[in-house]
C-alpha atoms as a PDB file:
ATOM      1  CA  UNK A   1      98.074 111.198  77.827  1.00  0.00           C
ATOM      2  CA  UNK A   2     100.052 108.884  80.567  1.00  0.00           C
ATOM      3  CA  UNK A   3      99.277 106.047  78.380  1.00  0.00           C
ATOM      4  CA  UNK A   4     101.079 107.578  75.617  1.00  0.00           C
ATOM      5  CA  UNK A   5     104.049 108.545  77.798  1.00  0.00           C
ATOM      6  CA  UNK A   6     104.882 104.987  78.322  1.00  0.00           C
ATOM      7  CA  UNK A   7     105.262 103.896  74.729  1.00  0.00           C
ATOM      8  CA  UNK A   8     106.055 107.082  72.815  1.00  0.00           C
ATOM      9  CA  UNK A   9     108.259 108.915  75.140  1.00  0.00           C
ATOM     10  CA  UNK A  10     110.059 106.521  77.444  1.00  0.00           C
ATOM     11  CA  UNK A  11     109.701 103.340  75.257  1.00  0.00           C
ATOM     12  CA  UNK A  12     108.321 101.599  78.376  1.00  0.00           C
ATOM     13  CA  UNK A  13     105.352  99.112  77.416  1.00  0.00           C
ATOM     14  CA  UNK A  14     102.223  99.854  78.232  1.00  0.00           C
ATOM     15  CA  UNK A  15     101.777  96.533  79.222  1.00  0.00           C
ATOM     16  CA  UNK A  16     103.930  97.341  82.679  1.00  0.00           C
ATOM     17  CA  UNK A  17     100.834  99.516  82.961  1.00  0.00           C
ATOM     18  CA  UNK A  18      98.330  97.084  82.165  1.00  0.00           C
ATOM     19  CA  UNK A  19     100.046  94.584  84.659  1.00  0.00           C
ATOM     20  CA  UNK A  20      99.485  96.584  87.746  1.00  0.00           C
ATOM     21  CA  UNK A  21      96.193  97.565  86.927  1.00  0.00           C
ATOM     22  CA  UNK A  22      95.519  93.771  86.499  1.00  0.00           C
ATOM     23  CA  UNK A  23      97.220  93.238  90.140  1.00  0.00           C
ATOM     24  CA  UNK A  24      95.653  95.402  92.051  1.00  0.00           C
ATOM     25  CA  UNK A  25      92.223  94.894  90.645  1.00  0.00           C
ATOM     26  CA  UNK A  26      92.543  91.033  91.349  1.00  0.00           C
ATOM     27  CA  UNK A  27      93.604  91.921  95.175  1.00  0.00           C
ATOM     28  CA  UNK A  28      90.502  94.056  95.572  1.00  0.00           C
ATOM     29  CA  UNK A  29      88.155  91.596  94.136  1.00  0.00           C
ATOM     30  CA  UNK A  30      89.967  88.852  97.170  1.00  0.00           C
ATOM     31  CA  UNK A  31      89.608  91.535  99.412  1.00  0.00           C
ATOM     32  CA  UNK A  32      85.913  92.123  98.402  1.00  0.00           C
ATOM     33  CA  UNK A  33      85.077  88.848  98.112  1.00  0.00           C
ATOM     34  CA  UNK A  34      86.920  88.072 101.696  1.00  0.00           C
ATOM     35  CA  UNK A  35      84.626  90.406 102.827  1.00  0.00           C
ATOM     36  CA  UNK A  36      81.213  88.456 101.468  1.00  0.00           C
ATOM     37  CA  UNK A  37      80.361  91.224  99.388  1.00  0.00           C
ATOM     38  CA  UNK A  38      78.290  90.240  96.502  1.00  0.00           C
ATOM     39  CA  UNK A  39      79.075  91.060  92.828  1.00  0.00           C
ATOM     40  CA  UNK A  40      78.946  94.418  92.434  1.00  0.00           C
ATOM     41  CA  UNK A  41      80.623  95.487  95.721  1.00  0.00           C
ATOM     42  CA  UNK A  42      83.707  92.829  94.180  1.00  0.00           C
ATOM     43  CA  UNK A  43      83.541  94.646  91.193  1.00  0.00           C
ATOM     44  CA  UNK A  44      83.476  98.073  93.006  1.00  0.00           C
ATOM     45  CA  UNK A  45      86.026  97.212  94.956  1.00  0.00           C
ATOM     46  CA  UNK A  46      88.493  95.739  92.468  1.00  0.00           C
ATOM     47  CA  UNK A  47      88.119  99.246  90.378  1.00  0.00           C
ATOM     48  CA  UNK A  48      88.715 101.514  93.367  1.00  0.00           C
ATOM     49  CA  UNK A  49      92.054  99.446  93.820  1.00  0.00           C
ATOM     50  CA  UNK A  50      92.987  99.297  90.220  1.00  0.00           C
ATOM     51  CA  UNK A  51      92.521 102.708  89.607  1.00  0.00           C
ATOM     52  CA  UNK A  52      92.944 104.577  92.979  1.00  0.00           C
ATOM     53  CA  UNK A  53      96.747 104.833  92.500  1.00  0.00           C
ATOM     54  CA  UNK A  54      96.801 106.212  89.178  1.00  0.00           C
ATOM     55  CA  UNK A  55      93.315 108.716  90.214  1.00  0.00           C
ATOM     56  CA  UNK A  56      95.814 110.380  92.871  1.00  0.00           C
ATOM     57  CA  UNK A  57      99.419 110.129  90.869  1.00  0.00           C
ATOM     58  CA  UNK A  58      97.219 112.054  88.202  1.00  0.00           C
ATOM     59  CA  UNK A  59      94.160 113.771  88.864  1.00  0.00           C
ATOM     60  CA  UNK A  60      95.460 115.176  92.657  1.00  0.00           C
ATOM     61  CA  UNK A  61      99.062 115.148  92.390  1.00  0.00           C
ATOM     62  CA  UNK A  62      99.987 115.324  88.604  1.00  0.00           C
ATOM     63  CA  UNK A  63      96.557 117.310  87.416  1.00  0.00           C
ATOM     64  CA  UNK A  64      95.883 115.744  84.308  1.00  0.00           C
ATOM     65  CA  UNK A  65      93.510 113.377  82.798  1.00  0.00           C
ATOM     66  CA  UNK A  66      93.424 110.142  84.683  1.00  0.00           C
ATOM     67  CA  UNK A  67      93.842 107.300  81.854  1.00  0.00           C
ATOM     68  CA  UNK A  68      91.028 105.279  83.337  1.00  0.00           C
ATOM     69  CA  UNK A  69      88.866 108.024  81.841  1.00  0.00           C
ATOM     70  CA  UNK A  70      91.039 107.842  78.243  1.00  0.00           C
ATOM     71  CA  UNK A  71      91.738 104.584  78.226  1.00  0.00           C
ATOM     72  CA  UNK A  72      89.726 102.106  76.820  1.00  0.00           C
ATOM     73  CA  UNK A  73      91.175  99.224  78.013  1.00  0.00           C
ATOM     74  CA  UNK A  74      90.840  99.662  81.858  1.00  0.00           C
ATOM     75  CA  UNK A  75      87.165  98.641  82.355  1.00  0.00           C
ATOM     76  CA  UNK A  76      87.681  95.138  80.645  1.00  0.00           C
ATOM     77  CA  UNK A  77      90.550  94.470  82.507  1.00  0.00           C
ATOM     78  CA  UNK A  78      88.971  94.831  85.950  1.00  0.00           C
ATOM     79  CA  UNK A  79      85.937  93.026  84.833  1.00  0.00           C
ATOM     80  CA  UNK A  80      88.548  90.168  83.779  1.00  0.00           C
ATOM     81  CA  UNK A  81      90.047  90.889  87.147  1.00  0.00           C
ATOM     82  CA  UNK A  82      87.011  90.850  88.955  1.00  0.00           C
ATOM     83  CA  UNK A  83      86.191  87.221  87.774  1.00  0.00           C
ATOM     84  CA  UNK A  84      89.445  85.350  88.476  1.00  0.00           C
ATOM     85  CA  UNK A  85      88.912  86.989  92.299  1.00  0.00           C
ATOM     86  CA  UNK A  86      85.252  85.834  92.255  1.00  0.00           C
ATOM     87  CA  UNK A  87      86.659  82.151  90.641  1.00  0.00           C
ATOM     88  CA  UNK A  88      89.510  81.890  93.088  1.00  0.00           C
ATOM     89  CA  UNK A  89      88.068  83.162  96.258  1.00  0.00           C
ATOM     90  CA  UNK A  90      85.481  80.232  95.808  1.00  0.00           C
ATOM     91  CA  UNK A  91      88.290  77.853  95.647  1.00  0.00           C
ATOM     92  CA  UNK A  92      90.007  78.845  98.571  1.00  0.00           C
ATOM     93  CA  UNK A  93      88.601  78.086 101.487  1.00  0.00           C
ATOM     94  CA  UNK A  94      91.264  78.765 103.916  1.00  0.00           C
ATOM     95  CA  UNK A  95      91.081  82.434 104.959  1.00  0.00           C
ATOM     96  CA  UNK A  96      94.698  82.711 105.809  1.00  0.00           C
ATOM     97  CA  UNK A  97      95.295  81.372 102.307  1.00  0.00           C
ATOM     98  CA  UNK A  98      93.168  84.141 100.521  1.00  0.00           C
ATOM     99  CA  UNK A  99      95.320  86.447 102.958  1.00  0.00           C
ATOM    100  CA  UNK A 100      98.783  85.463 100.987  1.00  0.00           C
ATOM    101  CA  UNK A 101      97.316  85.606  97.721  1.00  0.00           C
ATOM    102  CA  UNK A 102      96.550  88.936  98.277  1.00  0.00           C
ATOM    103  CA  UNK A 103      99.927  89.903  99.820  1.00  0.00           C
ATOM    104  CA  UNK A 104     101.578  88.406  96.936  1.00  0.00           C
ATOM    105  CA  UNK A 105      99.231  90.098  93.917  1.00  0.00           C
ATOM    106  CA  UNK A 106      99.983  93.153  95.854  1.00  0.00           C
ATOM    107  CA  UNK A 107     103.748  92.559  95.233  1.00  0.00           C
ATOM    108  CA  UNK A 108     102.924  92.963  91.666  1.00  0.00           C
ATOM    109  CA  UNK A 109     100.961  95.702  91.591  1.00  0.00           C
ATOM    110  CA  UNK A 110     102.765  97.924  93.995  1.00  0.00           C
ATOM    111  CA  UNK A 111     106.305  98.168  92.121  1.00  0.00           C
ATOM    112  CA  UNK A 112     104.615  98.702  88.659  1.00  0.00           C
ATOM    113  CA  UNK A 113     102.409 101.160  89.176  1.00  0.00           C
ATOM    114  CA  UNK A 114     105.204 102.739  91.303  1.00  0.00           C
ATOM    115  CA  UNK A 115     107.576 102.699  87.974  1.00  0.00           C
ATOM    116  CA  UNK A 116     104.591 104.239  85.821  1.00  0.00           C
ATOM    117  CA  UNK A 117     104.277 106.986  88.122  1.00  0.00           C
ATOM    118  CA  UNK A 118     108.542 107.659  88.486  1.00  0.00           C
ATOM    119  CA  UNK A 119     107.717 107.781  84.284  1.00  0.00           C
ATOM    120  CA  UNK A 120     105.307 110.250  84.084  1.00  0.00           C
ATOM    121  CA  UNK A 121     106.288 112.293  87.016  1.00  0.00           C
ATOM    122  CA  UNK A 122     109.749 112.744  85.572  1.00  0.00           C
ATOM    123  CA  UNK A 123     108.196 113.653  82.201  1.00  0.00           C
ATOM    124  CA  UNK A 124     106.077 115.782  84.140  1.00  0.00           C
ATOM    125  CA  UNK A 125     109.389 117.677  85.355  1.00  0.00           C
ATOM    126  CA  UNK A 126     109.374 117.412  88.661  1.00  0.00           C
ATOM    127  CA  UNK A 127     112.177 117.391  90.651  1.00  0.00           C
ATOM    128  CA  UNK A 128     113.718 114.350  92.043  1.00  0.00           C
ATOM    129  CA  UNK A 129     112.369 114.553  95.685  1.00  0.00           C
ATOM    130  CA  UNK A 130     108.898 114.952  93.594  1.00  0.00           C
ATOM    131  CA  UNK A 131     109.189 112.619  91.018  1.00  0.00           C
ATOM    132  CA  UNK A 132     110.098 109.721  94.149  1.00  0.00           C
ATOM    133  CA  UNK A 133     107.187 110.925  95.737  1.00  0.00           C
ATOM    134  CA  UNK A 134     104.612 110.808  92.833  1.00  0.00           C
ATOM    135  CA  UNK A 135     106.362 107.216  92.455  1.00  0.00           C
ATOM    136  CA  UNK A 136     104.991 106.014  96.028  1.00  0.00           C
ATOM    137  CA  UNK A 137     101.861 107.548  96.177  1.00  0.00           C
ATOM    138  CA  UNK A 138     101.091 105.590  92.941  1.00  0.00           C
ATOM    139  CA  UNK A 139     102.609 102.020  94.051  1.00  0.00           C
ATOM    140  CA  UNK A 140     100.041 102.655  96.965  1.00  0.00           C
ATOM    141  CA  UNK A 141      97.554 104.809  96.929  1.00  0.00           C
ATOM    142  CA  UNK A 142      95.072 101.805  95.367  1.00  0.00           C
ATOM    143  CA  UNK A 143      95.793  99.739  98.398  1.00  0.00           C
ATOM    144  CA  UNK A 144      95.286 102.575 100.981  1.00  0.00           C
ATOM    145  CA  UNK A 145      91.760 103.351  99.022  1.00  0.00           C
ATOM    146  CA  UNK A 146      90.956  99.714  98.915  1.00  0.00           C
ATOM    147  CA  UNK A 147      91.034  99.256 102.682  1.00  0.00           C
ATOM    148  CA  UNK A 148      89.623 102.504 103.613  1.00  0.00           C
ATOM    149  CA  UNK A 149      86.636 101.262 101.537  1.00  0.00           C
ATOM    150  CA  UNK A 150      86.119  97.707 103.743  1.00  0.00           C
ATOM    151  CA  UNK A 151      86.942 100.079 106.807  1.00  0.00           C
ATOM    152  CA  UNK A 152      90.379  98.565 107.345  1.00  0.00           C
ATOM    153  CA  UNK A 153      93.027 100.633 109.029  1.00  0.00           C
ATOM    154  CA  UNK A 154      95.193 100.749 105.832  1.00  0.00           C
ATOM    155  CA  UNK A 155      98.083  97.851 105.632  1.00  0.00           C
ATOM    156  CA  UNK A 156     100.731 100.451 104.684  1.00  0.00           C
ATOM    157  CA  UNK A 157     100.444 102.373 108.285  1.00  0.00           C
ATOM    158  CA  UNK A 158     100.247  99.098 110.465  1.00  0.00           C
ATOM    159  CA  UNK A 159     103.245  96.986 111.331  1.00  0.00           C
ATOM    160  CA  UNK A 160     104.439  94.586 108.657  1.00  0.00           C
ATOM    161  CA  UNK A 161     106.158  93.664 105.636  1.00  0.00           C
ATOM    162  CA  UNK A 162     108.244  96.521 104.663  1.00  0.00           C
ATOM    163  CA  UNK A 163     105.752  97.862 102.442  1.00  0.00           C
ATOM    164  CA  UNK A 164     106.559 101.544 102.409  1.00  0.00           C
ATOM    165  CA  UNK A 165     109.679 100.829 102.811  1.00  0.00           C
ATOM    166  CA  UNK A 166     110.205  98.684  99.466  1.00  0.00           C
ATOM    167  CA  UNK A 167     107.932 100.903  97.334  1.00  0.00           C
ATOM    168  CA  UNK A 168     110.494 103.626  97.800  1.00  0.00           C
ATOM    169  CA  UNK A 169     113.073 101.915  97.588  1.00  0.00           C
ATOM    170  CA  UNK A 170     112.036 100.503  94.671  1.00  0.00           C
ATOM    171  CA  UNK A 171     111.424 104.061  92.737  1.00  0.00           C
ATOM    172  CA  UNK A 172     115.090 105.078  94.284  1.00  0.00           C
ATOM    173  CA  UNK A 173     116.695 102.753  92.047  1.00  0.00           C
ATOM    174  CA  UNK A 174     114.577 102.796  89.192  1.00  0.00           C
ATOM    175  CA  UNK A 175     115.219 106.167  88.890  1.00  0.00           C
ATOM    176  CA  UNK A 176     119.288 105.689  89.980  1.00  0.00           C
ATOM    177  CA  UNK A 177     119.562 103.175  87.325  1.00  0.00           C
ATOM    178  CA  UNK A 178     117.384 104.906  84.458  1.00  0.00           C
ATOM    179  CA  UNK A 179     117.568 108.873  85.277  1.00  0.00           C
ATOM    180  CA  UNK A 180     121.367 108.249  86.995  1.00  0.00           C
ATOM    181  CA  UNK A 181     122.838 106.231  84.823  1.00  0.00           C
ATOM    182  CA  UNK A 182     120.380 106.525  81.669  1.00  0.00           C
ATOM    183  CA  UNK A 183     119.902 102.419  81.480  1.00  0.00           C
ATOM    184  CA  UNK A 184     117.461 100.743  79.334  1.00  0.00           C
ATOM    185  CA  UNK A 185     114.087 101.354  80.776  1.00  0.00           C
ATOM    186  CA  UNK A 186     112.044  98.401  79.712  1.00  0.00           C
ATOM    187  CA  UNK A 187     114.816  95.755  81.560  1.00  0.00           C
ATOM    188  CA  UNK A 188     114.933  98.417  84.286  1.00  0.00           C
ATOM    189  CA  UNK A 189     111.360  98.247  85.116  1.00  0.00           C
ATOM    190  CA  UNK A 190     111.170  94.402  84.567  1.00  0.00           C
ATOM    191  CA  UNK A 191     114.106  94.168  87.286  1.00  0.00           C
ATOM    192  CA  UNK A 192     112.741  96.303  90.108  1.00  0.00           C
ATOM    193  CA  UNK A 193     109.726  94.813  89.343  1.00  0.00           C
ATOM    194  CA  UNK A 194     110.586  91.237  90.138  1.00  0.00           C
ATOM    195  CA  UNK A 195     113.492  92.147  92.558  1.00  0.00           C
ATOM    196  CA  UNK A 196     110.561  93.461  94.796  1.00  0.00           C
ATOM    197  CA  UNK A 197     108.158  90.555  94.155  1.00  0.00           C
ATOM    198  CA  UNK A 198     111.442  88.216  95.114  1.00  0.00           C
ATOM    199  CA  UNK A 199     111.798  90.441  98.478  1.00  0.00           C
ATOM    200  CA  UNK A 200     108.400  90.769  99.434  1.00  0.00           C
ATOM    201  CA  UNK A 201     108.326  86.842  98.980  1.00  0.00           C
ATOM    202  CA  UNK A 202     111.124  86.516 101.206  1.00  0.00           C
ATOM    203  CA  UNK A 203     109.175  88.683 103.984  1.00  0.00           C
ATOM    204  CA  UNK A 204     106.741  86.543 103.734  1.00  0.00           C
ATOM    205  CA  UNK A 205     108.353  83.677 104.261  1.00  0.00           C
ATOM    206  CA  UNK A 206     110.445  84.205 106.520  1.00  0.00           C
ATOM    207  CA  UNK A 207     107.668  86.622 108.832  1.00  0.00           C
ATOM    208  CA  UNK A 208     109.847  89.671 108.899  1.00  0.00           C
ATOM    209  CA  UNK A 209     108.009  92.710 110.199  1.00  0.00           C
ATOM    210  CA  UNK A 210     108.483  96.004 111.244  1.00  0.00           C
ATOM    211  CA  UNK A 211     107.453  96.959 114.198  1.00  0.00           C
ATOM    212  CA  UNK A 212     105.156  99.271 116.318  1.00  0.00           C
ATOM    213  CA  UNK A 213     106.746 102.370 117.740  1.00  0.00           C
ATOM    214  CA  UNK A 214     105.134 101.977 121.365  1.00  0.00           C
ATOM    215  CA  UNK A 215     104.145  98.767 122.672  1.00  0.00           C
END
């Protein structure tokens, strides 16, 4: 099972795993709760974003067994999830604010699950253009579900932070620096993983953006 890959085969912890499904759940619980849904559209939301990413990296691209549906541990971390989002979102009152906390949890999520997916695509055997592909669509494909559920144009096609851009490069060097050059992989994921939080903070504040092809 992918769970197992991380800790048997690849000595990567399962908590990296844990981590993004953490993430993304909290950001879909803000985004819910942004959106005045009540509980169970929250809790709805926050599981379509935790899982999402790994539902496509393995039931659509990967065909196997999604580890949401082997994994006993999912379901209680959402729910966990799911509160903080409910706790916070009544804190903050400032829209804007709810906004960056978002971006921010995002910046968590995106480069774990990303490494999690390089993992078990490479076990998988892929070959390199596939195993950087399996890597994206799993730092992503939660957030693309998430706003297609609210009916928002998903934040990864609209102009902004790099997003795209830093999920693959983020699975280019995680694979450069642990396929390539056969480095640790537990530092290895700890390092892309907070060298993209540490950029996408830097986007943020400092407003860079891509932008729109026409217009």
């Amino acid at each position: 099972m992918p769970d197992q890959f991380l800790t048997d085969q690849f000595h990567l912890p399962a908590g990296i795993d844990y981590l993004a499904v953490f993430a993304w759940a909290l950001s879909g619980g803000l985004v819910g709760a942004r959106k005045g849904f009540d509980l169970v559209g929250v809790f709805l939301t926050a599981l379509v974003s935790a899982i999402g990413g790994g539902v496509i990296r393995d039931g659509v691209l990967l065909q196997t067994v999604p580890p949401v549906l082997t994994n006993a541990a999912y379901l209680p971390i959402v729910t966990v999830a799911t509160a903080l989002a409910i706790v916070l979102a009544r804190k903050i009152h400032d829209m804007r604010m709810i906004e960056r906390v978002i971006e921010m949890v995002d910046s968590v999520g995106t480069p774990a699950f990303a490494v999690v997916g390089v993992e078990i695509a490479a076990h998988s055997g892929l070959p390199t253009p596939g195993v950087l592909m399996v890597g994206c669509v799993g730092g992503v494909g939660g957030g693309v579900l998430r706003d297609m559920l609210v009916r928002e144009v998903p934040e990864i096609m609209q102009p902004g932070r790099y997003l795209a851009i830093l999920c693959a490069l983020a699975c280019a060097l995680y694979m450069i620096m642990t396929i390539g050059f056969g480095l640790p992989r537990f530092p290895c994921a700890w390092g892309v993983v907070a060298g993209y939080v540490l950029v996408r903070w830097l986007t943020l504040r400092y407003d860079w953006r891509t932008k729109a092809v026409v217009g």
